[in-house]
Protein backbone atom coordinates (compact mmCIF):
# COMPACT_ATOMS: atom_id res chain seq x y z
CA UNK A 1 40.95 15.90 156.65
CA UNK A 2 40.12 12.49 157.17
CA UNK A 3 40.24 10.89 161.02
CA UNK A 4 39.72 7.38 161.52
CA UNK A 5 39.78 5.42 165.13
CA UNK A 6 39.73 1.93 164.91
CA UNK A 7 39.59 -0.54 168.19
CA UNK A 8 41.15 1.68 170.27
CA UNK A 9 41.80 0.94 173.79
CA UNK A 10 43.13 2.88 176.98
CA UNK A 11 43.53 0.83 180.69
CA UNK A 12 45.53 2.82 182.93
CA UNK A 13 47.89 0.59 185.71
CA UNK A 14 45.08 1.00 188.12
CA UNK A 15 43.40 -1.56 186.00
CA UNK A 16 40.47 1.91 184.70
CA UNK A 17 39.46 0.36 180.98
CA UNK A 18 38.92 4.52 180.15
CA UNK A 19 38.53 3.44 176.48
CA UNK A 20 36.50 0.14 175.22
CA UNK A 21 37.00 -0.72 171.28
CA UNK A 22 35.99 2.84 169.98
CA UNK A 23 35.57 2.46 166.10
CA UNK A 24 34.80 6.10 164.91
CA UNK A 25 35.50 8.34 161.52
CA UNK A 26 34.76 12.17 160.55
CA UNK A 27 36.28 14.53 158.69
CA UNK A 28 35.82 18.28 157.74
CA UNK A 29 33.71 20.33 159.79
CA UNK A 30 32.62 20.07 163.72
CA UNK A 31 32.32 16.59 165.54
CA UNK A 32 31.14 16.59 169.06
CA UNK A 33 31.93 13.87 171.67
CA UNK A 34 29.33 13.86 174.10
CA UNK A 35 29.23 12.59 177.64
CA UNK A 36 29.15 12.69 181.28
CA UNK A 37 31.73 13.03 183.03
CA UNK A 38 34.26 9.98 183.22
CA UNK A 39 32.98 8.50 180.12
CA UNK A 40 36.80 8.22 178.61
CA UNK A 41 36.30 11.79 176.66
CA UNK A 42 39.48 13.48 177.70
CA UNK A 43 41.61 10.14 177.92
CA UNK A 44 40.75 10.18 173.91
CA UNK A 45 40.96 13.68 173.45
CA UNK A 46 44.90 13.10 174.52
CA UNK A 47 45.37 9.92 172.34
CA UNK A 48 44.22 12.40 169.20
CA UNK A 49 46.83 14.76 170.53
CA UNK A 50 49.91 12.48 170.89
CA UNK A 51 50.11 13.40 174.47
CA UNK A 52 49.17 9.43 175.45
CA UNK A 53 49.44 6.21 173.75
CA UNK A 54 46.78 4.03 174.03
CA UNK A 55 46.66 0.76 175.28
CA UNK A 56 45.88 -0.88 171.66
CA UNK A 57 44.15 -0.01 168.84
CA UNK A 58 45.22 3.10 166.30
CA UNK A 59 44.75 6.38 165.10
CA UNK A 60 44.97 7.75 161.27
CA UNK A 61 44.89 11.11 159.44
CA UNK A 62 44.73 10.98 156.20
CA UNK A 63 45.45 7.27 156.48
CA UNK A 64 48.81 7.79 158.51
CA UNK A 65 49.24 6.54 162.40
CA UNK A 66 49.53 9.33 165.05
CA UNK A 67 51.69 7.52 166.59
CA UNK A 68 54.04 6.81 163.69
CA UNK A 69 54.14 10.61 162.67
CA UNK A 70 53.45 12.80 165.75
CA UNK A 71 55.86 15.51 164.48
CA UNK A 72 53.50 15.58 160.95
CA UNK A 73 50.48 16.27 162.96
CA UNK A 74 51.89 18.19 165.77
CA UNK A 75 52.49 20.84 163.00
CA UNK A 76 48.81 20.82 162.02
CA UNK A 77 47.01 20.63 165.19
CA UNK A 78 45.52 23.18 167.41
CA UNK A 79 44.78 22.08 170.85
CA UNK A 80 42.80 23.85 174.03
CA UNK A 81 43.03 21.13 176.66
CA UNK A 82 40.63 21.33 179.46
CA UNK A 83 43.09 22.28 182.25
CA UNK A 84 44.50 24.83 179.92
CA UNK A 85 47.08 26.93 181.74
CA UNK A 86 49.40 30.11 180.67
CA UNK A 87 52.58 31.61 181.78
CA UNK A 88 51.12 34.52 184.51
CA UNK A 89 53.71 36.77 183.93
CA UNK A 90 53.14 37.30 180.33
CA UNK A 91 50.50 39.77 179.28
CA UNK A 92 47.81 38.30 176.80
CA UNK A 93 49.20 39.23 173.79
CA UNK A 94 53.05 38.58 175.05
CA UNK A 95 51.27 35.21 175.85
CA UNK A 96 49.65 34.27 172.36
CA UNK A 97 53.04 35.55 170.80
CA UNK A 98 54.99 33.24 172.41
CA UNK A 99 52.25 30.18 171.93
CA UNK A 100 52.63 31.42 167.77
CA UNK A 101 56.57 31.48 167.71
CA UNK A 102 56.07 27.77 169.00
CA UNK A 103 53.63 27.18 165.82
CA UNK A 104 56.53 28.23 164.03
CA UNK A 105 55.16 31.41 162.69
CA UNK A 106 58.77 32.50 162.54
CA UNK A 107 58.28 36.47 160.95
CA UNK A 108 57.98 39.01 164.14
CA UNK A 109 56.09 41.58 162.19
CA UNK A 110 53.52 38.83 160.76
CA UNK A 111 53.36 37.02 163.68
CA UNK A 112 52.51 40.24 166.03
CA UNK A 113 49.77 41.06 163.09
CA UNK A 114 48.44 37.21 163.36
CA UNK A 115 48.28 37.86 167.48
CA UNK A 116 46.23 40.99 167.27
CA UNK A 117 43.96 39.40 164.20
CA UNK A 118 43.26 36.49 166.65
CA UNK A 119 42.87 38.30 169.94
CA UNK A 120 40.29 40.62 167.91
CA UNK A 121 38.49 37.54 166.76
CA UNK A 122 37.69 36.24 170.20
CA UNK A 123 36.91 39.37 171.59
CA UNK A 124 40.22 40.36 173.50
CA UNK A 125 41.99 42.53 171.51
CA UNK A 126 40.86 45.87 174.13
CA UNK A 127 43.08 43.90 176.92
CA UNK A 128 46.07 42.81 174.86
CA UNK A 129 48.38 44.50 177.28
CA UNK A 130 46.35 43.11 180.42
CA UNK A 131 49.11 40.32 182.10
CA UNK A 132 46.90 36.79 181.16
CA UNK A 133 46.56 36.04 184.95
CA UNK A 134 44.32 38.96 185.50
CA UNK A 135 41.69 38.08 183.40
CA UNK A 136 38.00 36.54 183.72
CA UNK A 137 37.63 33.13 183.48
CA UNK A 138 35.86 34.06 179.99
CA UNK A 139 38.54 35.87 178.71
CA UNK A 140 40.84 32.64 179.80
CA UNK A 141 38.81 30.26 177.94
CA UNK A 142 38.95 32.97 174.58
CA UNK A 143 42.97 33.21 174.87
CA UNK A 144 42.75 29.26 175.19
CA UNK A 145 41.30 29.10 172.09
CA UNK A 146 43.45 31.63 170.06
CA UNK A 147 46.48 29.88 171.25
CA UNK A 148 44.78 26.84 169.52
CA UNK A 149 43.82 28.82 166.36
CA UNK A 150 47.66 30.56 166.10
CA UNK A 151 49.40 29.19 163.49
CA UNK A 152 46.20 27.98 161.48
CA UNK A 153 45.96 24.35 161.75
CA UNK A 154 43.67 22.10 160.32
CA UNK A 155 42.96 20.08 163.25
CA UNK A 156 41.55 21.73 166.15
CA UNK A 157 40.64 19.77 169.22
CA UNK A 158 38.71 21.84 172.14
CA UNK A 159 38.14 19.49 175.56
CA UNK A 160 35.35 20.71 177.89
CA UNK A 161 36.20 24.26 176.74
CA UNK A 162 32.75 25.60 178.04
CA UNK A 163 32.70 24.34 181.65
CA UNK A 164 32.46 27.11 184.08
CA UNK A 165 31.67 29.69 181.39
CA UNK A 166 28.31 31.83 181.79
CA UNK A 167 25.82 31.72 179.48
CA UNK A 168 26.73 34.75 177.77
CA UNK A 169 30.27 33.06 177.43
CA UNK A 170 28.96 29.56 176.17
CA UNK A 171 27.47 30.89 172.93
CA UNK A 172 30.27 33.30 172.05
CA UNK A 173 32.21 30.22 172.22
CA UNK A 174 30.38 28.17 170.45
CA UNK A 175 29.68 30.85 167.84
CA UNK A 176 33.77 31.18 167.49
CA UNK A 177 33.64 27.28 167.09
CA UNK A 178 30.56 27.64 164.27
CA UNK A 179 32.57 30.18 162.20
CA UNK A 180 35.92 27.96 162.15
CA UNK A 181 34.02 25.16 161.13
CA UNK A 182 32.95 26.29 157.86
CA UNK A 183 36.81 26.40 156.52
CA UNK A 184 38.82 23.68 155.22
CA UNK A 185 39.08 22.07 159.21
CA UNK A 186 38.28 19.54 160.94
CA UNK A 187 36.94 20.57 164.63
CA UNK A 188 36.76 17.77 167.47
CA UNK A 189 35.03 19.29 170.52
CA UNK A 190 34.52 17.17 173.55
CA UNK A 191 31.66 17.89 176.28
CA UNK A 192 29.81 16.87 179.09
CA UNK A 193 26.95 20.06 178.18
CA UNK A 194 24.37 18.94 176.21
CA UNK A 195 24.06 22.08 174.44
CA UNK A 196 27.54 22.64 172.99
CA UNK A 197 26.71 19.89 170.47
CA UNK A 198 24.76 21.98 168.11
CA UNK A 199 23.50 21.76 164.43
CA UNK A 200 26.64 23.39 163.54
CA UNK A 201 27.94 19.63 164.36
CA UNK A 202 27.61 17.48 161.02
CA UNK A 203 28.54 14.55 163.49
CA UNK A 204 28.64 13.64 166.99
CA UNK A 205 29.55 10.26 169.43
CA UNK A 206 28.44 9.57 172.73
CA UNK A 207 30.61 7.78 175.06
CA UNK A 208 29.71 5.90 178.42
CA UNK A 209 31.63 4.37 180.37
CA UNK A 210 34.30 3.95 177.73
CA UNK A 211 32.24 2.73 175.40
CA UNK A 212 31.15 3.98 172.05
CA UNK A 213 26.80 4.17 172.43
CA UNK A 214 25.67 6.53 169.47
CA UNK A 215 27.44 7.94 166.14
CA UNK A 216 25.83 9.45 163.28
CA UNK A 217 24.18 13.20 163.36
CA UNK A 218 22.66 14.87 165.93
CA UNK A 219 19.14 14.93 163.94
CA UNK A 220 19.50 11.17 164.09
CA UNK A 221 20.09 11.07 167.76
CA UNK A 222 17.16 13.18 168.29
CA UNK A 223 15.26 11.03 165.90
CA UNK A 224 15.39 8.58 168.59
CA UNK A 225 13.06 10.57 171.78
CA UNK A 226 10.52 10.88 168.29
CA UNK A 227 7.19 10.05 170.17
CA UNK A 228 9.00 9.61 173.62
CA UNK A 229 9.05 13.20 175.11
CA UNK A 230 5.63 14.21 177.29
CA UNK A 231 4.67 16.77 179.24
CA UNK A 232 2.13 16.80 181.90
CA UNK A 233 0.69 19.02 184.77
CA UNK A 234 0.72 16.96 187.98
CA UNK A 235 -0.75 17.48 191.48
CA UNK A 236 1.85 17.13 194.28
CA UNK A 237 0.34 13.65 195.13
CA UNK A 238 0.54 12.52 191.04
CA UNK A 239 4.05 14.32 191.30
CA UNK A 240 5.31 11.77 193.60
CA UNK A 241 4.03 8.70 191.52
CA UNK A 242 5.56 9.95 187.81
CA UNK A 243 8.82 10.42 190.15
CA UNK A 244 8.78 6.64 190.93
CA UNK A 245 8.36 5.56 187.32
CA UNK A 246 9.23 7.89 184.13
CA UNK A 247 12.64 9.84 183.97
CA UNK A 248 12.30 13.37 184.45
CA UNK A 249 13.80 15.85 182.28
CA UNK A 250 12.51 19.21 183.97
CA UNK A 251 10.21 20.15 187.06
CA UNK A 252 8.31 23.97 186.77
CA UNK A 253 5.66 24.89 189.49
CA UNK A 254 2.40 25.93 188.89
CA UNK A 255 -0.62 26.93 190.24
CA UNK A 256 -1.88 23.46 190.66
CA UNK A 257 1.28 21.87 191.48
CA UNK A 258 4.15 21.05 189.13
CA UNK A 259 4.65 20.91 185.08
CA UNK A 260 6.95 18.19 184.04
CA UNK A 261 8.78 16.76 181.26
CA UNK A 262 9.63 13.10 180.88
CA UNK A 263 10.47 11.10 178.83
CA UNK A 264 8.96 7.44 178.14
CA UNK A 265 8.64 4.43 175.73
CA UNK A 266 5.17 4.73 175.54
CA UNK A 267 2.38 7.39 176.56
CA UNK A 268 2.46 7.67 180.33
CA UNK A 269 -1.00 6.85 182.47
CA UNK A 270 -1.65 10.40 183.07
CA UNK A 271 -3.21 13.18 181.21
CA UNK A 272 -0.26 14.33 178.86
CA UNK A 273 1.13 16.25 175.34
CA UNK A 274 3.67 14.63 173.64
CA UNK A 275 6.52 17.06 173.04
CA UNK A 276 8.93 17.57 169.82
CA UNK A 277 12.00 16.65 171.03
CA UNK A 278 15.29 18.26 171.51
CA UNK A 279 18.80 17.22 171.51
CA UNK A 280 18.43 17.56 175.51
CA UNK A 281 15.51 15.18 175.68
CA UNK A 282 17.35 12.51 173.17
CA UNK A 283 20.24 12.61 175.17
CA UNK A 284 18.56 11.66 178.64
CA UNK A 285 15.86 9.00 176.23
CA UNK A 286 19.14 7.46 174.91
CA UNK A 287 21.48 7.77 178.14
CA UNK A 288 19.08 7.42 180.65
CA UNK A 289 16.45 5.21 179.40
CA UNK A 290 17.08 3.44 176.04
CA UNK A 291 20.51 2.25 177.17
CA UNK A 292 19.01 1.01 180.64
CA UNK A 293 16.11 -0.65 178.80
CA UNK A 294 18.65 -2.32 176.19
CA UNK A 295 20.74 -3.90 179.44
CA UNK A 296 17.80 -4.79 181.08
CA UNK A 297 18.12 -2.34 184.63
């Protein structure tokens, strides 16, 4: 399932460019859009699913405009938006009944069989008679995602889906997500958490401020902190100084005073052991201090 976004464009009436010339393309598999928050992530998350048109610019599946055939891909997609909501009344598996009867799964007996498959998959299937309302804000976020799964489309699209989940929560989530992605479908998952973008992503985007600042793999974006990830052991005095100069990643006491991480173009002027980096250190080198140095702050 090929995707391709070409010069797209969103600028809302208050005069908010959300979206600046994004040029992107993926296809089977998990793709992660990575940023902070108000980098334009959901504003395209809701241009991919029909439910805003963007300022300029296009959208194509398998070389056909969204736009043009929103009916085509409506019947295809699986979406968990990131204010996902649920009728209260409805107990969970009433719920994902009624959310497959609307993916046109039209036989009761297969469709009821489909419900309980699904609700066993993400872990719910011990509180299918529990009304939707009552549960934890886990279990929310696992019926968000089997109403997106119902119906078995090929494009799923997930926005923020692990904010305000525990940890416990995040990787069950993200281990759903890792299974899905190796069938015949193309996964977009949008997120603000560094750690939801995975290796299980063959391709990931960051966004800031609207604009498009890194595609390609997440080895590759990690392939950019190569060399610029240290770690030192500072007094509280010392402490102070790195503070002024390097961006910190993380701050542990110790005996002596504190253990840092940083992260810098070249060694820093203090006693220090250069790291391997992780995706978390190439996202604050790239966001934090490759972009800055690039624009000249």
């Amino acid at each position: 399932m090929k995707i391709e976004i070409q010069g797209l464009n969103q600028i809302y009436p208050n005069g908010n460019h959300a979206l600046k010339d994004i040029n992107l393309e993926f296809g089977t598999g998990m793709f992660g859009l990575l940023g902070p928050n108000g980098a334009g992530k959901s504003s395209l998350m809701r241009i991919l699913v029909t439910l805003m048109k963007p300022t300029s610019g296009v959208v194509l599946v398998e070389g056909q405009d969204i736009q043009k055939h929103r009916k085509e891909l409506r019947s295809i997609l699986g979406y968990l938006p990131q204010d996902f909501r649920f009728f209260t009344a409805l107990k969970t598996w009433e719920f994902l009944d009624y959310s497959g009867s609307l993916a046109g799964l039209k036989n009761k007996r297969e469709r009821i069989a489909e419900v309980d498959r699904l609700l066993d998959q993400v872990g719910l299937l011990e509180v299918r008679d529990r009304q939707a309302n009552r549960l934890s804000g886990g279990m929310k976020r696992r019926l968000g995602i089997a109403q997106a799964l119902i119906g078995n489309p090929r494009i799923i699209v997930v926005d923020e889906p692990t904010t305000g989940l525990d940890p416990d929560e995040r990787i069950r989530f993200r281990n759903i997500l890792s299974q899905l992605s190796q069938h015949d479908v193309t996964i977009i998952l949008s997120t603000h958490i560094v750690g939801d973008i995975s290796s299980t992503c063959q391709g990931m985007a960051l966004l800031n401020k609207g604009e498009l600042v890194f595609s390609g793999s997440p080895e590759n974006l990690v392939k950019n902190a190569e060399g610029h990830v240290f770690k030192l052991t500072l007094s509280p005095y010392d402490y102070e100084r790195v503070k002024e100069h390097y961006n910190i990643i993380s701050t542990i006491p110790v005996e002596s005073g504190w253990e840092v991480q940083i992260v810098s173009d070249t060694a820093p002027d203090f006693e220090s052991i250069s790291l391997i980096p992780n995706i978390e250190h190439a996202y604050v080198y790239f966001m934090e201090h490759k972009l800055h140095t690039e624009l000249g702050e």
